[in-house]
N, C-alpha and C. Protein backbone atom coordinates (compact mmCIF):
# COMPACT_ATOMS: atom_id res chain seq x y z
N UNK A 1 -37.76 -73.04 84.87
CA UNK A 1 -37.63 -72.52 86.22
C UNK A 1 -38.10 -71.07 86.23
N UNK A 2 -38.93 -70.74 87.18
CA UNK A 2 -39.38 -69.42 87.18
C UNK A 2 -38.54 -68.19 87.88
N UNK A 3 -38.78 -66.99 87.67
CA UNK A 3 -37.75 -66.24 88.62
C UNK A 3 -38.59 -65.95 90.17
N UNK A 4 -37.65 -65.74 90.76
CA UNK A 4 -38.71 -65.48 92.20
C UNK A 4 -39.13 -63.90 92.10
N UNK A 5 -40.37 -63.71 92.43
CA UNK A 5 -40.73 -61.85 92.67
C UNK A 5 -40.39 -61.60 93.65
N UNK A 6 -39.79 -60.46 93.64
CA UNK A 6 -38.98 -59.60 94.96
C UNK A 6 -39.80 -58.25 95.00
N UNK A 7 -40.86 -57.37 95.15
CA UNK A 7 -41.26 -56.47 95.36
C UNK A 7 -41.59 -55.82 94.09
N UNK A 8 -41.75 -56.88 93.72
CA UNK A 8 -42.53 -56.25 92.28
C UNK A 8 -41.63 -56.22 91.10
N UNK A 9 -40.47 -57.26 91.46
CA UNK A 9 -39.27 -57.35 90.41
C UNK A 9 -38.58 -58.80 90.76
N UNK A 10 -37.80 -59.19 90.19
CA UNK A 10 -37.10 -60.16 90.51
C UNK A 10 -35.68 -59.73 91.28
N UNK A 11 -35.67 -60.76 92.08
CA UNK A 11 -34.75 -60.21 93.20
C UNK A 11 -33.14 -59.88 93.17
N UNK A 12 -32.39 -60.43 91.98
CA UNK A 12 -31.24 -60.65 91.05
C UNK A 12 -30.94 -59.20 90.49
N UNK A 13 -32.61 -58.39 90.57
CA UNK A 13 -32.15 -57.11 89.04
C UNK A 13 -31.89 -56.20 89.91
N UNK A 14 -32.19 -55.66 91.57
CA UNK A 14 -31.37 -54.56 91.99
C UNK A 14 -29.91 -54.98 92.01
N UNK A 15 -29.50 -55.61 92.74
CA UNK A 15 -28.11 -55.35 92.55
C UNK A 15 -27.55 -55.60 91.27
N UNK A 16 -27.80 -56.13 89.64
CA UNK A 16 -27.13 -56.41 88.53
C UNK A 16 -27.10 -54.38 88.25
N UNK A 17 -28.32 -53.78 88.37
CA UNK A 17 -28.64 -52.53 88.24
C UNK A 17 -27.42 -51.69 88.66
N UNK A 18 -27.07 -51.88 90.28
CA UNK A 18 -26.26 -51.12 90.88
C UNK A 18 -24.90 -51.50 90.53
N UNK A 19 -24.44 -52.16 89.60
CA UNK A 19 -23.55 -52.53 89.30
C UNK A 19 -23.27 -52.18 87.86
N UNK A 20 -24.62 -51.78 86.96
CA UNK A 20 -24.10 -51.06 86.07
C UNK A 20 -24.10 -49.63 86.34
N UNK A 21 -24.33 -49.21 87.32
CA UNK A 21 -24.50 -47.68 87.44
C UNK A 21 -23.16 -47.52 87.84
N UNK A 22 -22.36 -48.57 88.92
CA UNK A 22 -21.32 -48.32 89.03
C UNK A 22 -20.53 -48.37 87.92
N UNK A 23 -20.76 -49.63 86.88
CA UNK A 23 -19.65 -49.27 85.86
C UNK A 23 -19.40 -47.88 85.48
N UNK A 24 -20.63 -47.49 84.64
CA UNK A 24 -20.96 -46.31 84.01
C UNK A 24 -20.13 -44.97 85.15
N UNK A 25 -20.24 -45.20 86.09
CA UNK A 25 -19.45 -44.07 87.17
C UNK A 25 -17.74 -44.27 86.91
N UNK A 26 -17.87 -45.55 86.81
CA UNK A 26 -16.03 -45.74 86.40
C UNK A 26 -15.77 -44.93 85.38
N UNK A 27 -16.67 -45.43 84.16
CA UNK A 27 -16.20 -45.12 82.66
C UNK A 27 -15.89 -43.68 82.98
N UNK A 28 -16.86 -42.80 83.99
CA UNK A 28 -16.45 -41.51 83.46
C UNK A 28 -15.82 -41.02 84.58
N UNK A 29 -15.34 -41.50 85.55
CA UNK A 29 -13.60 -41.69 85.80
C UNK A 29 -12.69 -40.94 85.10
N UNK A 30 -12.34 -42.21 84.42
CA UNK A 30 -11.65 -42.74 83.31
C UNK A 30 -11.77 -41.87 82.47
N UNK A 31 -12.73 -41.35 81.76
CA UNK A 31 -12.90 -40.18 81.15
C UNK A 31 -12.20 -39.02 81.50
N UNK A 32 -12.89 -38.74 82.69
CA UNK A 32 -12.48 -37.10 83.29
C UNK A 32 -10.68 -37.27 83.64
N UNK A 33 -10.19 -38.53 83.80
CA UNK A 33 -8.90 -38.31 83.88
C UNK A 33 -8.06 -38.32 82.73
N UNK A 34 -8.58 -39.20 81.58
CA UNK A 34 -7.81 -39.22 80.56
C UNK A 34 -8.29 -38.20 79.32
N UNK A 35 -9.41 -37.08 79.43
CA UNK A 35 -9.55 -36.58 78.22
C UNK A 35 -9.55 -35.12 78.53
N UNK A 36 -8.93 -34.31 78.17
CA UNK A 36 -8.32 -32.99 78.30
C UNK A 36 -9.91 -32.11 78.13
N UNK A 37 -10.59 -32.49 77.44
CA UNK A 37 -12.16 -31.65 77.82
C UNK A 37 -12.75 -31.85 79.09
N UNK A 38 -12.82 -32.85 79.34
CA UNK A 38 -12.90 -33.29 81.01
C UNK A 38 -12.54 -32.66 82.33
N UNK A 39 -11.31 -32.52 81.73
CA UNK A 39 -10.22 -32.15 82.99
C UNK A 39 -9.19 -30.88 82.73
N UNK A 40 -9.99 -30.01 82.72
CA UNK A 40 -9.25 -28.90 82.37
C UNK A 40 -7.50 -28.89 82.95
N UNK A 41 -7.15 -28.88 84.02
CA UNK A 41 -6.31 -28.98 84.82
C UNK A 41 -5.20 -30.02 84.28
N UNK A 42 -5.54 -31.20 83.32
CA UNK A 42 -4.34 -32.04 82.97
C UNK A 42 -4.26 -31.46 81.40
N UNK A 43 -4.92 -30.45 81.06
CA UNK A 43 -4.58 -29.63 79.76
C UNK A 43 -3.84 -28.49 80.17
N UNK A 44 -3.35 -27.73 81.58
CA UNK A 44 -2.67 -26.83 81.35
C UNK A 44 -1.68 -27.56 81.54
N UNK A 45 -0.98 -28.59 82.41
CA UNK A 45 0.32 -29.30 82.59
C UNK A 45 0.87 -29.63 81.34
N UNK A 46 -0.06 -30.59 80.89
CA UNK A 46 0.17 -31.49 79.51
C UNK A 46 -0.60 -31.92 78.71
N UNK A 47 -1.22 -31.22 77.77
CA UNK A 47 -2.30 -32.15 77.34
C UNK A 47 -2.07 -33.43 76.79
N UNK A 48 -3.36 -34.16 77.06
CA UNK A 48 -3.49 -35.30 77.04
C UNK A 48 -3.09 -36.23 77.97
N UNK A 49 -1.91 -36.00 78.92
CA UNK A 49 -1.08 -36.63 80.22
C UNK A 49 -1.48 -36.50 80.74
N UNK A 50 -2.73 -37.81 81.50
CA UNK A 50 -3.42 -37.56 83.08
C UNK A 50 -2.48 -37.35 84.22
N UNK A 51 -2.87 -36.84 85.13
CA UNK A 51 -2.74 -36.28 86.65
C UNK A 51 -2.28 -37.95 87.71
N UNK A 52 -1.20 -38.10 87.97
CA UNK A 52 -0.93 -39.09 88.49
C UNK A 52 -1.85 -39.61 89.49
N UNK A 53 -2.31 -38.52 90.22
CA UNK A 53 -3.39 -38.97 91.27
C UNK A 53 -5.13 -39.35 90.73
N UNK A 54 -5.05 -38.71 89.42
CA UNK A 54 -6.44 -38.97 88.93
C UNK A 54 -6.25 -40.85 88.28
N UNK A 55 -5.30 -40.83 88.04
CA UNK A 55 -5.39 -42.50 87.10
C UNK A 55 -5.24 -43.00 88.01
N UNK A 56 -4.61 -43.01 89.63
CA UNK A 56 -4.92 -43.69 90.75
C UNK A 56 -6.17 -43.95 91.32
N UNK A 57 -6.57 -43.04 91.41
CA UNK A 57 -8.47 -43.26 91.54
C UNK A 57 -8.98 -43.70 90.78
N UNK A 58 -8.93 -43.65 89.72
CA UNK A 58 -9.21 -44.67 88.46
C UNK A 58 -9.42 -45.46 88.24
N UNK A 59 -7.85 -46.25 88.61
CA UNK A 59 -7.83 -47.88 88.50
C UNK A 59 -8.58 -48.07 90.37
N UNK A 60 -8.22 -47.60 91.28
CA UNK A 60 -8.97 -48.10 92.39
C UNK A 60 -10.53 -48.33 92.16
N UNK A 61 -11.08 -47.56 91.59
CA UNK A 61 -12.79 -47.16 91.60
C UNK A 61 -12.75 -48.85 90.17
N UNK A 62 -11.92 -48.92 89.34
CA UNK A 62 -12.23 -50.36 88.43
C UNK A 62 -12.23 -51.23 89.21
N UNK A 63 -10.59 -51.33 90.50
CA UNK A 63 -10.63 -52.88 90.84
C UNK A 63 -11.44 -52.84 91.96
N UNK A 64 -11.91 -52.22 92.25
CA UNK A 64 -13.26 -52.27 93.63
C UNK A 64 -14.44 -52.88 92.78
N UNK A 65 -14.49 -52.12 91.50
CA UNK A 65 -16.03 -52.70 91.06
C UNK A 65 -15.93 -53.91 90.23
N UNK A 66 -14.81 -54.34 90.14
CA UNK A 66 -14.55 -55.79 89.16
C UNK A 66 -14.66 -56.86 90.84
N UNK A 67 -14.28 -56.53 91.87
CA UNK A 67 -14.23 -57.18 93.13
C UNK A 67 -15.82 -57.53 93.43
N UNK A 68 -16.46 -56.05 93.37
CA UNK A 68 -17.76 -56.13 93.79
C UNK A 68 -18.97 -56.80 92.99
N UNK A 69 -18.28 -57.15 91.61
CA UNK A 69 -19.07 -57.31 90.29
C UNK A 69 -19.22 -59.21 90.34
N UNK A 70 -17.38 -59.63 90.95
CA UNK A 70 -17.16 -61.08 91.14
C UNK A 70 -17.94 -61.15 92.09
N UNK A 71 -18.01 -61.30 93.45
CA UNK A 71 -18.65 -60.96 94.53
C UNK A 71 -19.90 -61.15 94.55
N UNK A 72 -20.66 -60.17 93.92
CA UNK A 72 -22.03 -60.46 93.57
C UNK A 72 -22.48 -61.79 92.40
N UNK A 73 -21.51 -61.43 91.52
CA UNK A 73 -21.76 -63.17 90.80
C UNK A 73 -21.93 -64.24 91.58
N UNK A 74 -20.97 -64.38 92.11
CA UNK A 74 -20.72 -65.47 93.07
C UNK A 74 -21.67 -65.85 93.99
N UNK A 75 -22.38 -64.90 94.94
CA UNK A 75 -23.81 -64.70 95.91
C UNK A 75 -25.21 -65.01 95.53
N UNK A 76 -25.00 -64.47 94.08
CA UNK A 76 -26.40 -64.50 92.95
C UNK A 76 -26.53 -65.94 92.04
N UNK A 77 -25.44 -66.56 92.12
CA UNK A 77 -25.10 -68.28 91.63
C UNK A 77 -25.56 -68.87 92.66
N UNK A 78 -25.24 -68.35 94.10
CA UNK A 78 -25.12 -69.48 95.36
C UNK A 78 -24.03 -70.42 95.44
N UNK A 79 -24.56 -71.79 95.47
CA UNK A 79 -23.41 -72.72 95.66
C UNK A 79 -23.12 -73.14 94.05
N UNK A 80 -23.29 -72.60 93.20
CA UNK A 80 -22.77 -73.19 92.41
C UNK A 80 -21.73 -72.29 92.15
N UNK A 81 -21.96 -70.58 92.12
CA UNK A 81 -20.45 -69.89 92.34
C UNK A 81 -19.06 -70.06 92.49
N UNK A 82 -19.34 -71.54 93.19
CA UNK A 82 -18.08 -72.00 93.53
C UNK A 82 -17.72 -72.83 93.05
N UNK A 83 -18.43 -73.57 91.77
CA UNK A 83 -17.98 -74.92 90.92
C UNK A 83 -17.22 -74.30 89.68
N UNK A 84 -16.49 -74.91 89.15
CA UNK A 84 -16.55 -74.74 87.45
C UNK A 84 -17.27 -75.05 86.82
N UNK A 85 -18.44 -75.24 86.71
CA UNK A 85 -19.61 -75.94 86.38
C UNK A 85 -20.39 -74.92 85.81
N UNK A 86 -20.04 -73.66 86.59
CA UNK A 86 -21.20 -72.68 86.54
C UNK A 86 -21.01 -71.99 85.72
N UNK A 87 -19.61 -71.58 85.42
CA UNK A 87 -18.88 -70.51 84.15
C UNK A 87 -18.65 -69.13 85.40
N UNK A 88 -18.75 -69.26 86.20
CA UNK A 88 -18.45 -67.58 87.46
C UNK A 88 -16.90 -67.82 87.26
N UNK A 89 -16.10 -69.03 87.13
CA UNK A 89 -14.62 -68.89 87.32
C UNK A 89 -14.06 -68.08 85.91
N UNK A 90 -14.97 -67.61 84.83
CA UNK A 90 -14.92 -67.02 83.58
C UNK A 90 -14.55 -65.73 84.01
C-alpha cells in the first residue's frame, strides 16, 4: 500500500511532527519544574521541592498531550481506531 502525497509529504507526518514537538515542550516542563537549575525560585524555598503550581501545569500540559496524542491516533487509523484489531486501544 502506498502512502498518499500531501504537499510534498505524506499527509500523517505533520501532525505525528506536532506532536513530538509537543512532547519535547512537556519534557521541559517537567524539567523547569522539577530541577533546581531550571527554576531558580524552587531552589530558594527548597531545593529540589517543585512549586505546587509548577507540577500543576505539568501534569495538565502531559494529560492534554496524551489526550491529543490518543485523538490523533484514532483520526490517523480512521475506522479502524475504533476496533481492537488495530492495537490504538494499546
Amino acid at each position: 500500500m502506498r502512502a498518499r502525497r500531501h504537499l510534498g509529504g505524506t499527509a500523517h507526518r505533520a501532525p505525528l511532527v506536532d506532536l513530538l514537538t509537543a512532547l519535547h515542550e512537556s519534557e521541559a516542563h517537567r524539567r523547569a519544574a522539577w530541577d533546581p537549575h531550571h527554576a531558580p525560585r524552587c531552589r530558594a524555598v527548597d531545593p529540589g521541592v517543585p512549586m505546587p503550581r509548577d507540577v500543576s501545569m505539568v501534569k495538565l500540559t502531559a494529560t492534554e498531550l496524551a489526550k491529543r496524542a490518543a485523538l490523533e491516533g484514532t483520526r490517523l487509523m480512521g475506522g479502524m481506531g475504533y476496533t481492537t484489531e488495530g492495537g490504538m486501544e494499546e
